[in-house]
PDB file of N, CA and C in Angstrom:
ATOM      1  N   UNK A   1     106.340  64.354  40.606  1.00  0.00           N
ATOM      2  CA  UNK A   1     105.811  63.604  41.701  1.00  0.00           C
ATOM      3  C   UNK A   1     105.941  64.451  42.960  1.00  0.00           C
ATOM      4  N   UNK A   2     104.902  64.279  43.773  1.00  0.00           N
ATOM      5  CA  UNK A   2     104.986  65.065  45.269  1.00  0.00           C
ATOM      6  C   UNK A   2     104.907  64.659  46.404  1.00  0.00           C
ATOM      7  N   UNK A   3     105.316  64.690  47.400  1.00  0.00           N
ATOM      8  CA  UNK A   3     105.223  64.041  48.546  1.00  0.00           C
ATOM      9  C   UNK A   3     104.570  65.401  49.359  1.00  0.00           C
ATOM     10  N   UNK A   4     103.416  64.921  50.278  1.00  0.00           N
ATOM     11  CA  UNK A   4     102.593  65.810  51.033  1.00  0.00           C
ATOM     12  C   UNK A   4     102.320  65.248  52.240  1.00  0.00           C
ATOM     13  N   UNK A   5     102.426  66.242  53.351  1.00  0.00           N
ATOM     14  CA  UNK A   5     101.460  65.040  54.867  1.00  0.00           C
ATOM     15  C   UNK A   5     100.337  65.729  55.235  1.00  0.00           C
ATOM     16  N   UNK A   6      99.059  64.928  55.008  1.00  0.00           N
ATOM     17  CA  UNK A   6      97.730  65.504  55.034  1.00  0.00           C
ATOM     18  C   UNK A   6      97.425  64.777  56.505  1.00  0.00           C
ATOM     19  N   UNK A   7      96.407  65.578  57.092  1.00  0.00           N
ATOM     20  CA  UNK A   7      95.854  65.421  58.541  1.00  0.00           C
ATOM     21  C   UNK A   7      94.102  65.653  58.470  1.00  0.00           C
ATOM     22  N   UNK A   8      93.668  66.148  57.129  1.00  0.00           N
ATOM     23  CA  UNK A   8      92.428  66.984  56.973  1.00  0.00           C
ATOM     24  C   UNK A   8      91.452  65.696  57.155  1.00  0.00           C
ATOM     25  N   UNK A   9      90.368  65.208  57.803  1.00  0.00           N
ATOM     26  CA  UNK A   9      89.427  64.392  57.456  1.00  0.00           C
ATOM     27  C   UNK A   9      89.909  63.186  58.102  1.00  0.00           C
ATOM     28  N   UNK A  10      91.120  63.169  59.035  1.00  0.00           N
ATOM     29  CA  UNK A  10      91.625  61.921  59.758  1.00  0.00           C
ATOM     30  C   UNK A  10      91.441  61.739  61.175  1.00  0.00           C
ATOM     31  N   UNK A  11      90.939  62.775  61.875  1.00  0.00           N
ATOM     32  CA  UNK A  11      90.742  62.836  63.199  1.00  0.00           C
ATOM     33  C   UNK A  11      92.331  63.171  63.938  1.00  0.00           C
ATOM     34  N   UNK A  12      93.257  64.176  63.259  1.00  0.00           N
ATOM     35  CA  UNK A  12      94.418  64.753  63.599  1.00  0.00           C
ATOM     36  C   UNK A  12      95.626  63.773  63.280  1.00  0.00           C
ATOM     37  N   UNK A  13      95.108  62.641  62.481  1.00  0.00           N
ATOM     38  CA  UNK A  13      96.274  61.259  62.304  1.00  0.00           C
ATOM     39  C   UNK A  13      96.910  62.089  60.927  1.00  0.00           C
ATOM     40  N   UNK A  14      98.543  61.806  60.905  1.00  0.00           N
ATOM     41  CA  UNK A  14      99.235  62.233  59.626  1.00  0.00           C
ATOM     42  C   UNK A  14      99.447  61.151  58.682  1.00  0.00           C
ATOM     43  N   UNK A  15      98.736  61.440  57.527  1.00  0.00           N
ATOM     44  CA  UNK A  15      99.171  60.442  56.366  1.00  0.00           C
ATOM     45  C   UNK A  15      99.825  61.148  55.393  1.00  0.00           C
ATOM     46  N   UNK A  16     101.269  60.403  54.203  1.00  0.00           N
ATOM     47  CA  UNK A  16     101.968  61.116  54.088  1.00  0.00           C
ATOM     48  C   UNK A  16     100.905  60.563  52.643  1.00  0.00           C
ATOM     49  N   UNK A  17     101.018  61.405  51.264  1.00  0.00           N
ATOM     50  CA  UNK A  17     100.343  61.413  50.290  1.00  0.00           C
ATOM     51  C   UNK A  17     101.319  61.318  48.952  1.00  0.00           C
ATOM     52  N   UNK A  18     101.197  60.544  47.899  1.00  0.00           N
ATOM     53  CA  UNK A  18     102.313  60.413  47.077  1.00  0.00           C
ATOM     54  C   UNK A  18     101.337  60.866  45.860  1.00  0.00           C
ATOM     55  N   UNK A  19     101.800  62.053  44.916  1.00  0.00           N
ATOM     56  CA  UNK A  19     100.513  62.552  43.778  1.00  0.00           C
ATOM     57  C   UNK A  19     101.470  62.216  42.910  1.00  0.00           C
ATOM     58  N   UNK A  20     100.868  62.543  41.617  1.00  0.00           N
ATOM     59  CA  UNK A  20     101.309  62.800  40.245  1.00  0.00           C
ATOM     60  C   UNK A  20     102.683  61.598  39.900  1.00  0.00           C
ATOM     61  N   UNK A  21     101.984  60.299  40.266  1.00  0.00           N
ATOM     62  CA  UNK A  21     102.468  59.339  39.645  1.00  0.00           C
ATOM     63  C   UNK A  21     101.976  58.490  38.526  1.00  0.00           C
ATOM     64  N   UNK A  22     102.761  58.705  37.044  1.00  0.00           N
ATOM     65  CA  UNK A  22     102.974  58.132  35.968  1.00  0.00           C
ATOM     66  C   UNK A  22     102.499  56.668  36.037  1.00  0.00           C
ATOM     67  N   UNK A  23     101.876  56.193  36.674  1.00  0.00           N
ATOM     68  CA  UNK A  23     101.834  54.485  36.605  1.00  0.00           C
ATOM     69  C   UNK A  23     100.591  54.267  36.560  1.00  0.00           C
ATOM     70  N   UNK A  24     100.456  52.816  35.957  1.00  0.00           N
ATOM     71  CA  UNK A  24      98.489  52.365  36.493  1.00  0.00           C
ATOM     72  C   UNK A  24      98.389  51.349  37.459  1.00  0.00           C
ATOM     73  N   UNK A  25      97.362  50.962  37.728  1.00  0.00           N
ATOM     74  CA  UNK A  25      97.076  50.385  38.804  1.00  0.00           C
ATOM     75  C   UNK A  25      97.751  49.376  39.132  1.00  0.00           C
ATOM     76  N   UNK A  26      98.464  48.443  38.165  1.00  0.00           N
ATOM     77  CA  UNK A  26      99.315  47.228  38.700  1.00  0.00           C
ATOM     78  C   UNK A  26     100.866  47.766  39.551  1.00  0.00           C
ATOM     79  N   UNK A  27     101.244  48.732  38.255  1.00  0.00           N
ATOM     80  CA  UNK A  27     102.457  49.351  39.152  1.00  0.00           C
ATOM     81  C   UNK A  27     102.386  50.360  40.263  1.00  0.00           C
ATOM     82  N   UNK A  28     101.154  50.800  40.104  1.00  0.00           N
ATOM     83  CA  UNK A  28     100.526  51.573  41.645  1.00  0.00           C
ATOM     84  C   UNK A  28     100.676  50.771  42.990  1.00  0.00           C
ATOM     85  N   UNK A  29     100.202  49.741  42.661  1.00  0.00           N
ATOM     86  CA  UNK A  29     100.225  48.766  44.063  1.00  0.00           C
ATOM     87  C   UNK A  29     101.749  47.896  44.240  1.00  0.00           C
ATOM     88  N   UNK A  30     102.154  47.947  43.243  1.00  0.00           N
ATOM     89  CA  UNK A  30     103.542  46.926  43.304  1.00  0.00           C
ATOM     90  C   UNK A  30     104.469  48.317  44.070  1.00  0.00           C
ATOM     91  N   UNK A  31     104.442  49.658  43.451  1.00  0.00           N
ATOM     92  CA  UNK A  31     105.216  50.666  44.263  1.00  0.00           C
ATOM     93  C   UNK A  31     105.094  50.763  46.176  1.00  0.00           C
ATOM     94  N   UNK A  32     103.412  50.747  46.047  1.00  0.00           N
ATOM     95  CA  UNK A  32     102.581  51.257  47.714  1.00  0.00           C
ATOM     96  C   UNK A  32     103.330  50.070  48.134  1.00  0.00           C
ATOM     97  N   UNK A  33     103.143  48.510  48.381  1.00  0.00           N
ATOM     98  CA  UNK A  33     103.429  47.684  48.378  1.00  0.00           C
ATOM     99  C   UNK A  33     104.829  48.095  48.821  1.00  0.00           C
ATOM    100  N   UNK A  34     106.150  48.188  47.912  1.00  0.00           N
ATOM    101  CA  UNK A  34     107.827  48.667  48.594  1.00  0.00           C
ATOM    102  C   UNK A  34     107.455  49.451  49.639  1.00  0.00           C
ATOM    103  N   UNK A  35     106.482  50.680  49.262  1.00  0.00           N
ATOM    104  CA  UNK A  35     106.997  51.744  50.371  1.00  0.00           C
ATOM    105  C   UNK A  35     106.609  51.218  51.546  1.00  0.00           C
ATOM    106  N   UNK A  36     104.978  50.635  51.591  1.00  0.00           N
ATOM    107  CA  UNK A  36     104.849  50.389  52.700  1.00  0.00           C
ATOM    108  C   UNK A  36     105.924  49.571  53.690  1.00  0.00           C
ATOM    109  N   UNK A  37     106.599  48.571  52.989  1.00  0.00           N
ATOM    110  CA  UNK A  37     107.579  47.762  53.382  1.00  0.00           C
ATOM    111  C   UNK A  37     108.479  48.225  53.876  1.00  0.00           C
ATOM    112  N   UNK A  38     108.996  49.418  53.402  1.00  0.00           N
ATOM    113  CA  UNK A  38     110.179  50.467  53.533  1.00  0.00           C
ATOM    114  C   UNK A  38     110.080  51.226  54.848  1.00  0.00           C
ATOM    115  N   UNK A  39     108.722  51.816  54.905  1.00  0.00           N
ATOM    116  CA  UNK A  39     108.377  52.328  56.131  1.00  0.00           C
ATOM    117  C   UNK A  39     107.508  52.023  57.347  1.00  0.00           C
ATOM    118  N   UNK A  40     107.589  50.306  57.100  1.00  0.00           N
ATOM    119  CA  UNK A  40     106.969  49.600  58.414  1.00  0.00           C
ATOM    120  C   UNK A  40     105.230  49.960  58.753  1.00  0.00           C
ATOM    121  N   UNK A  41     104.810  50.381  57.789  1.00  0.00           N
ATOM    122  CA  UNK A  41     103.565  51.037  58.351  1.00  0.00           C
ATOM    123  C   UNK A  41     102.877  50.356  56.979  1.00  0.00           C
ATOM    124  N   UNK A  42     101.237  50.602  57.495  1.00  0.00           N
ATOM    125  CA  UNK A  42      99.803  50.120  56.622  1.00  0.00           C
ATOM    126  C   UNK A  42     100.074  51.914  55.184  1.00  0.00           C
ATOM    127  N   UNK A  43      99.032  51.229  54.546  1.00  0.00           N
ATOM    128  CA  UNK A  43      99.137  52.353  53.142  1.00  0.00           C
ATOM    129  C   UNK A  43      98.290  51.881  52.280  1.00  0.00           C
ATOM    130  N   UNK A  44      97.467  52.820  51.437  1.00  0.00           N
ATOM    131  CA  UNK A  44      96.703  52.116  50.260  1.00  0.00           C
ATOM    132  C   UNK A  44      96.632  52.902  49.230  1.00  0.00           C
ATOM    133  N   UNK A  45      96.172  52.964  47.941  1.00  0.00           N
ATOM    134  CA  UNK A  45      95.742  53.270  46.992  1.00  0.00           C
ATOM    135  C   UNK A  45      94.701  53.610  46.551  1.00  0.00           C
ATOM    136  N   UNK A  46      94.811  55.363  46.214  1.00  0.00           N
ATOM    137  CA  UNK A  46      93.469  55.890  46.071  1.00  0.00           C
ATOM    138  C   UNK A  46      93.470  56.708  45.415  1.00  0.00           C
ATOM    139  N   UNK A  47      92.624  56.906  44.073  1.00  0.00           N
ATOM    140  CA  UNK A  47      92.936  57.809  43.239  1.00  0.00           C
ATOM    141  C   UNK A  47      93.839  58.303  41.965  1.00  0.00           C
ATOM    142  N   UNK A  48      94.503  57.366  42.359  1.00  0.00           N
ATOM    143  CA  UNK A  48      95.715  57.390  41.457  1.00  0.00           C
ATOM    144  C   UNK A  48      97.001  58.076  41.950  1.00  0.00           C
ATOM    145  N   UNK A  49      96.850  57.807  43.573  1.00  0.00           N
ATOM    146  CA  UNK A  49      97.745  58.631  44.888  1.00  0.00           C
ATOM    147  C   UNK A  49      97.959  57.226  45.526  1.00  0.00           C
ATOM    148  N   UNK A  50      99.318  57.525  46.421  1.00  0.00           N
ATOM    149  CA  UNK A  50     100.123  56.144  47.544  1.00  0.00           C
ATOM    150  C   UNK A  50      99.499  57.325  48.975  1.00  0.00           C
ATOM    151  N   UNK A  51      98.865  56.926  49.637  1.00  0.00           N
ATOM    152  CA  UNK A  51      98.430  57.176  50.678  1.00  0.00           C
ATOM    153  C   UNK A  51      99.307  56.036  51.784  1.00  0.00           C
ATOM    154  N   UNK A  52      99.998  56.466  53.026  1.00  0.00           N
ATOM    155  CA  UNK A  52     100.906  55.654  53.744  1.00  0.00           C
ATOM    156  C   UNK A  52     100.393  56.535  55.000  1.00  0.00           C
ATOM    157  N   UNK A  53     100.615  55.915  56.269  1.00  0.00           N
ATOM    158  CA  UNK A  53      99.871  55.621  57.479  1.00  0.00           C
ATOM    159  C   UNK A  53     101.039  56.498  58.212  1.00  0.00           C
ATOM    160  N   UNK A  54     101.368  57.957  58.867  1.00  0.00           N
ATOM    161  CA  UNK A  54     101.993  59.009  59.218  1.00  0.00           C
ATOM    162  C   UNK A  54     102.794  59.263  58.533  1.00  0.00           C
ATOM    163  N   UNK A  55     103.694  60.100  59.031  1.00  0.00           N
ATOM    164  CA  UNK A  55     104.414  61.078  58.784  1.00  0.00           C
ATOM    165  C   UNK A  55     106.111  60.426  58.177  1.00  0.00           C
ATOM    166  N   UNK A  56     106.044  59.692  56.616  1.00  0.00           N
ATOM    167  CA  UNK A  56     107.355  59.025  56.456  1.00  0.00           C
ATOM    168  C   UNK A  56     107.682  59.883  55.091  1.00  0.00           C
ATOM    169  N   UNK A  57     107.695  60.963  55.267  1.00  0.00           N
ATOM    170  CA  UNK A  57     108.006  62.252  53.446  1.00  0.00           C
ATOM    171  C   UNK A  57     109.730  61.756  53.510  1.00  0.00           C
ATOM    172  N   UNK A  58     110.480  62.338  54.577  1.00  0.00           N
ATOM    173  CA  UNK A  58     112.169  62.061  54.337  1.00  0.00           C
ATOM    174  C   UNK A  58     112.481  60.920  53.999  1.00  0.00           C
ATOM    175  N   UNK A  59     112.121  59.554  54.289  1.00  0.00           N
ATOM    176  CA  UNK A  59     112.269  58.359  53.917  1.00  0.00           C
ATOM    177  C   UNK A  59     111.813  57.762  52.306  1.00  0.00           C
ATOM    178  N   UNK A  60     110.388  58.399  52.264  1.00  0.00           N
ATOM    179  CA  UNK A  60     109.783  58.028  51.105  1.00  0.00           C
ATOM    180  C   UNK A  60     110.873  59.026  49.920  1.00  0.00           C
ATOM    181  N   UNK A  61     111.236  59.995  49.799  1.00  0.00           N
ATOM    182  CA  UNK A  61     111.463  60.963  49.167  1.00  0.00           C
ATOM    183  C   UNK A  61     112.799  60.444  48.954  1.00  0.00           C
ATOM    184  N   UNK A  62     114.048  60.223  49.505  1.00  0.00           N
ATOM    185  CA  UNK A  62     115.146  59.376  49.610  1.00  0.00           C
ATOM    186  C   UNK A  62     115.316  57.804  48.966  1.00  0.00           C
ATOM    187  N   UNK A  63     113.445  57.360  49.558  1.00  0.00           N
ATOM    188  CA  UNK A  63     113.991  55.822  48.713  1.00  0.00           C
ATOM    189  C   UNK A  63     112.990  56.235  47.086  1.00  0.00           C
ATOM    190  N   UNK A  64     112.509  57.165  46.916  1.00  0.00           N
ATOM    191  CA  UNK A  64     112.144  57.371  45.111  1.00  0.00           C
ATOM    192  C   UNK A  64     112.898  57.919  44.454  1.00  0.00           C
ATOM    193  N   UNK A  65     113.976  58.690  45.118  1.00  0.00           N
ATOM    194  CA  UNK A  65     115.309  59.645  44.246  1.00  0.00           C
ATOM    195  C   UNK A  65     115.754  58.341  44.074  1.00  0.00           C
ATOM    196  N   UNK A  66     116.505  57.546  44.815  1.00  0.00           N
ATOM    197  CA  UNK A  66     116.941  56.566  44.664  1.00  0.00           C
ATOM    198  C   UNK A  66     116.915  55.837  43.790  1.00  0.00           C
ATOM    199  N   UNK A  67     115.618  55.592  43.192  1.00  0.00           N
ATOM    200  CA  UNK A  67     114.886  54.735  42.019  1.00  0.00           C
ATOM    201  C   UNK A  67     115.549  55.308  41.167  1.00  0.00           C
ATOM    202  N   UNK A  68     115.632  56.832  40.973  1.00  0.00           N
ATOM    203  CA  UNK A  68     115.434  57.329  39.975  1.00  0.00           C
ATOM    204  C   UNK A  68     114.028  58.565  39.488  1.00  0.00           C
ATOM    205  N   UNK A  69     113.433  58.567  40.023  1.00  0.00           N
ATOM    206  CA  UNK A  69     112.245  59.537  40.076  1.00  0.00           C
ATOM    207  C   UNK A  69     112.891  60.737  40.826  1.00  0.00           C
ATOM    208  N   UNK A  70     112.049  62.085  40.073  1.00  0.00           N
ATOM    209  CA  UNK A  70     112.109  63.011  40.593  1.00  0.00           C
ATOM    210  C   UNK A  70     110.905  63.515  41.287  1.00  0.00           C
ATOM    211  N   UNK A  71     111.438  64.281  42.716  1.00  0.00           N
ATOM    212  CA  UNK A  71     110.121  63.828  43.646  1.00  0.00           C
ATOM    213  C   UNK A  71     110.490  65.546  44.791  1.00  0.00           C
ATOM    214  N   UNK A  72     109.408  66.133  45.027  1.00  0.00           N
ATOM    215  CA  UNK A  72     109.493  67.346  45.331  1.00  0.00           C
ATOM    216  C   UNK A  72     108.677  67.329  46.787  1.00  0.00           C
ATOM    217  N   UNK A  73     108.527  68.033  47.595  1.00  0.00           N
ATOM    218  CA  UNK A  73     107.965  68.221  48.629  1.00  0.00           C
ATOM    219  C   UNK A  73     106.754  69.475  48.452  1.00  0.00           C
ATOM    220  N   UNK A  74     105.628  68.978  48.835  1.00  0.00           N
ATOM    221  CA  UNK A  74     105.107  69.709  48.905  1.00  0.00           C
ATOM    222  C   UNK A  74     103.943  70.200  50.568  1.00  0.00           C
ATOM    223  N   UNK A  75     103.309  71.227  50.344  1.00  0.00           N
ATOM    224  CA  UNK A  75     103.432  71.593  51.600  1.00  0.00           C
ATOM    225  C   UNK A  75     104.336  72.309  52.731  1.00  0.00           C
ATOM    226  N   UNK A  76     104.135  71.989  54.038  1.00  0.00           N
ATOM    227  CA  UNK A  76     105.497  72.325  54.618  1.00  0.00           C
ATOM    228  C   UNK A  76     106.269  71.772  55.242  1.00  0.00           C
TER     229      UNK A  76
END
């Protein structure tokens, strides 16, 4: 799993990007759903990616170790 913060195609806004998650669409949205909760901000589902509304990688990355998932940074 990866955590990324993309800006490309947003008009300079940071969204943080969650890839290469194992789940389908029910547990896709039940996950986006916590995080968004977790990090106070809007987020959706696209692709088979957690797309979340700026810049929350240290938070998100902290509460999925947590779970139990292993979760890497990618980017810089």
């Amino acid at each position: 799993m990866r955590v990324r913060l993309e800006t490309k195609g947003r008009k300079g806004k940071g969204v943080t990007v969650i890839s290469g998650l194992p789940l389908d669409g029910a547990d896709l949205e039940r996950l986006c759903r916590q995080i968004k909760q977790r990090c106070g901000s809007g987020g959706t589902v696209k692709d088979g990616t957690i797309e979340i509304q700026g810049d929350h990688r240290e938070r998100i990355m902290e509460d999925l170790s947590g779970q139990g998932w292993t979760v890497k940074r990618a980017g810089g």
